[in-house]
C-alpha atoms as a PDB file:
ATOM      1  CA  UNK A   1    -118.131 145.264 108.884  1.00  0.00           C
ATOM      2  CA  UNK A   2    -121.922 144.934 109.403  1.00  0.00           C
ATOM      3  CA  UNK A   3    -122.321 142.838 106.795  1.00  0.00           C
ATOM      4  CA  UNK A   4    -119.880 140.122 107.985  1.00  0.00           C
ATOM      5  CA  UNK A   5    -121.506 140.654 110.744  1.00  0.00           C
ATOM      6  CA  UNK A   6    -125.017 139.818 109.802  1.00  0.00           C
ATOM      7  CA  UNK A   7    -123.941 136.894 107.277  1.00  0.00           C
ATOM      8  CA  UNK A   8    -122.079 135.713 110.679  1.00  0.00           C
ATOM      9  CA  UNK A   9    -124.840 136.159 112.812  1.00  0.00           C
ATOM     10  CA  UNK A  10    -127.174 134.514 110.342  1.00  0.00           C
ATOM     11  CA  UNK A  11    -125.587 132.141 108.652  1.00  0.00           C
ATOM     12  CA  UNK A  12    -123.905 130.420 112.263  1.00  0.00           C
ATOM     13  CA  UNK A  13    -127.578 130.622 113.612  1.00  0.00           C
ATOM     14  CA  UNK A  14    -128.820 128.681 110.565  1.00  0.00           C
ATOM     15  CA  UNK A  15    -126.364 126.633 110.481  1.00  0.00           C
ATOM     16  CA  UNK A  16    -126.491 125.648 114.330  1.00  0.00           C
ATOM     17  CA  UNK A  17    -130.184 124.401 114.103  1.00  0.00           C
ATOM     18  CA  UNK A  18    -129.477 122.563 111.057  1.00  0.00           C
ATOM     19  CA  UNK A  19    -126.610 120.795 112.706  1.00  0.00           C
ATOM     20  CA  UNK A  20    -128.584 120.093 115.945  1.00  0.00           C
ATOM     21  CA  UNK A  21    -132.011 118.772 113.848  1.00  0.00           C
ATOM     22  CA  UNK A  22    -129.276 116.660 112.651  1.00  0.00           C
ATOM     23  CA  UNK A  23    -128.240 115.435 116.246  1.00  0.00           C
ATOM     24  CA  UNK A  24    -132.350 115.454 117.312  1.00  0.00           C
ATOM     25  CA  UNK A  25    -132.940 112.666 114.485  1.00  0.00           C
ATOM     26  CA  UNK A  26    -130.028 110.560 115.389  1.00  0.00           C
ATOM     27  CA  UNK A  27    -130.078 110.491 119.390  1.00  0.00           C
ATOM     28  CA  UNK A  28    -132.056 107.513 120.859  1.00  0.00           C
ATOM     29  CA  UNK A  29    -132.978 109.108 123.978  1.00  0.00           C
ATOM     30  CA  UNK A  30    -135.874 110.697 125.748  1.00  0.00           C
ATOM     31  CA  UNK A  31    -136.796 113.992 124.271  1.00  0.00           C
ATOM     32  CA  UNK A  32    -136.131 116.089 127.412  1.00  0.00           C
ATOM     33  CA  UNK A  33    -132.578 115.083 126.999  1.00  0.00           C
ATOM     34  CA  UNK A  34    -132.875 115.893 123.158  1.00  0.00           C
ATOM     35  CA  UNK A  35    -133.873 119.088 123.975  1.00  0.00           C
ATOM     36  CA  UNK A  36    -130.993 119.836 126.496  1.00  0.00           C
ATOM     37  CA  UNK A  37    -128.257 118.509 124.567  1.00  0.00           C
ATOM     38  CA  UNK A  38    -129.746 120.217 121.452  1.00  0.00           C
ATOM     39  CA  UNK A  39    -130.110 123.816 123.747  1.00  0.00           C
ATOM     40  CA  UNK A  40    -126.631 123.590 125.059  1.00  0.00           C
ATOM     41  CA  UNK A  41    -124.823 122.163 121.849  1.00  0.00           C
ATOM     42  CA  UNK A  42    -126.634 124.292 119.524  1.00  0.00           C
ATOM     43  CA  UNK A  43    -125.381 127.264 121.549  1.00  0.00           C
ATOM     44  CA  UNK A  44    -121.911 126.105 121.440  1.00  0.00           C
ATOM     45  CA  UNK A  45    -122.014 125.336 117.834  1.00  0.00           C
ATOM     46  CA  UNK A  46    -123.704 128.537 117.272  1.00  0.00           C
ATOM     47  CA  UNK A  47    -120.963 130.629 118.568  1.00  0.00           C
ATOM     48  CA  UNK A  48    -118.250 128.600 117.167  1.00  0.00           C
ATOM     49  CA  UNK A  49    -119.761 129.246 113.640  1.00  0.00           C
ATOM     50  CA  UNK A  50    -120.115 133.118 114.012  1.00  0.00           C
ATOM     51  CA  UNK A  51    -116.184 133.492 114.717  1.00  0.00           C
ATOM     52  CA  UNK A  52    -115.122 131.057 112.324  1.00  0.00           C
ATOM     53  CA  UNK A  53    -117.295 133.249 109.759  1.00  0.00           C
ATOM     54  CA  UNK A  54    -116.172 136.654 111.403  1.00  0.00           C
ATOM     55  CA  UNK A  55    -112.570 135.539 110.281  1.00  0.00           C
ATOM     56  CA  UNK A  56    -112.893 136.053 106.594  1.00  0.00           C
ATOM     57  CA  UNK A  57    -112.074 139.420 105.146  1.00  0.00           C
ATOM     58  CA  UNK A  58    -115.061 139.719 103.318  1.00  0.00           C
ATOM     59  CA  UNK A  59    -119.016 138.953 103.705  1.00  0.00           C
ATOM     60  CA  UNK A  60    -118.864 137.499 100.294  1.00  0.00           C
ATOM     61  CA  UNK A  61    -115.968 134.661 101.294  1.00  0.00           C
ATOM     62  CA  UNK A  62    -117.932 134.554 104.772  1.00  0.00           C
ATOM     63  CA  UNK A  63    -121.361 133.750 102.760  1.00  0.00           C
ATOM     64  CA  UNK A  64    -120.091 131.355 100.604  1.00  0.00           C
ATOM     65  CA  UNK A  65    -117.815 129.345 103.033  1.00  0.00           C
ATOM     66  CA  UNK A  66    -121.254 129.017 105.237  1.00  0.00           C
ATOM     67  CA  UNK A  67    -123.380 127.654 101.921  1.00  0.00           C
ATOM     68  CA  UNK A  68    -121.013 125.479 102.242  1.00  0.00           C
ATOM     69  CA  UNK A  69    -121.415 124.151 105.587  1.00  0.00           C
ATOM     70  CA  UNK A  70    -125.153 124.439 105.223  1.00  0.00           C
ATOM     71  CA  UNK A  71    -125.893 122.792 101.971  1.00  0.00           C
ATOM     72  CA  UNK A  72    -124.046 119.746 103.662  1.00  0.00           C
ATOM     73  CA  UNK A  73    -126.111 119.604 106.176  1.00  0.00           C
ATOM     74  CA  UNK A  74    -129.132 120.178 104.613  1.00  0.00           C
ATOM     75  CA  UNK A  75    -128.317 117.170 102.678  1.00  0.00           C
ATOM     76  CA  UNK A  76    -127.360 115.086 105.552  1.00  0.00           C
ATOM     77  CA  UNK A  77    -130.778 116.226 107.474  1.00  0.00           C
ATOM     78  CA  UNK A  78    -132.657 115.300 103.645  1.00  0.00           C
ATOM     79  CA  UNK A  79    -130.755 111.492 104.104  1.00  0.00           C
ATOM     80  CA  UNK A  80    -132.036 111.316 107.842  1.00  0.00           C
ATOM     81  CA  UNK A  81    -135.583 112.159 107.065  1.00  0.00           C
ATOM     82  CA  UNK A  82    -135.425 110.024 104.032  1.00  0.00           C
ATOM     83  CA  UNK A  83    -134.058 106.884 105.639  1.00  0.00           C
ATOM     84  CA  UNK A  84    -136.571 107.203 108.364  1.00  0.00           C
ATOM     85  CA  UNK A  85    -139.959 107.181 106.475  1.00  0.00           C
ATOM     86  CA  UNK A  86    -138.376 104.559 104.949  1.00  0.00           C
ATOM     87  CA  UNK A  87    -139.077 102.592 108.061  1.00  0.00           C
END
């Protein structure tokens, strides 16, 4: 149990600031906003990740289901910073 618990815990937190670096690069808006939207949606997203990786029976399915999630946005976040020192 503790270590779904700690690939949960881990993996949604990871996964939560990726996701919300994600949503920083692509919001045209003042940063104070950025930084509200990112603390209140990163929360949200943060949470929604650690029960959706608390489901599986296993930290093993839970830690690879979450690479998952996180290489793609990784990748996405690699496109965004990519595309904009292009400009």
């Amino acid at each position: 149990m503790w270590p779904k618990s700690l690939t949960a815990f881990f993996g949604g937190l990871l996964l939560s600031v990726s996701m919300m670096l994600s949503l920083y690069l692509l919001l045209p808006i003042a940063i104070d906003i950025k930084l509200l939207v990112g603390l209140l949606a990163g929360f949200s997203i943060w949470v929604a990740a650690m029960v959706y990786y608390y489901s599986f029976n296993s930290a093993k399915t839970s830690a690879l289901a979450c690479g998952k999630f996180l290489l793609l946005s990784v990748a996405v976040n690699f496109l965004l910073y990519w595309y904009q020192s292009l400009l």
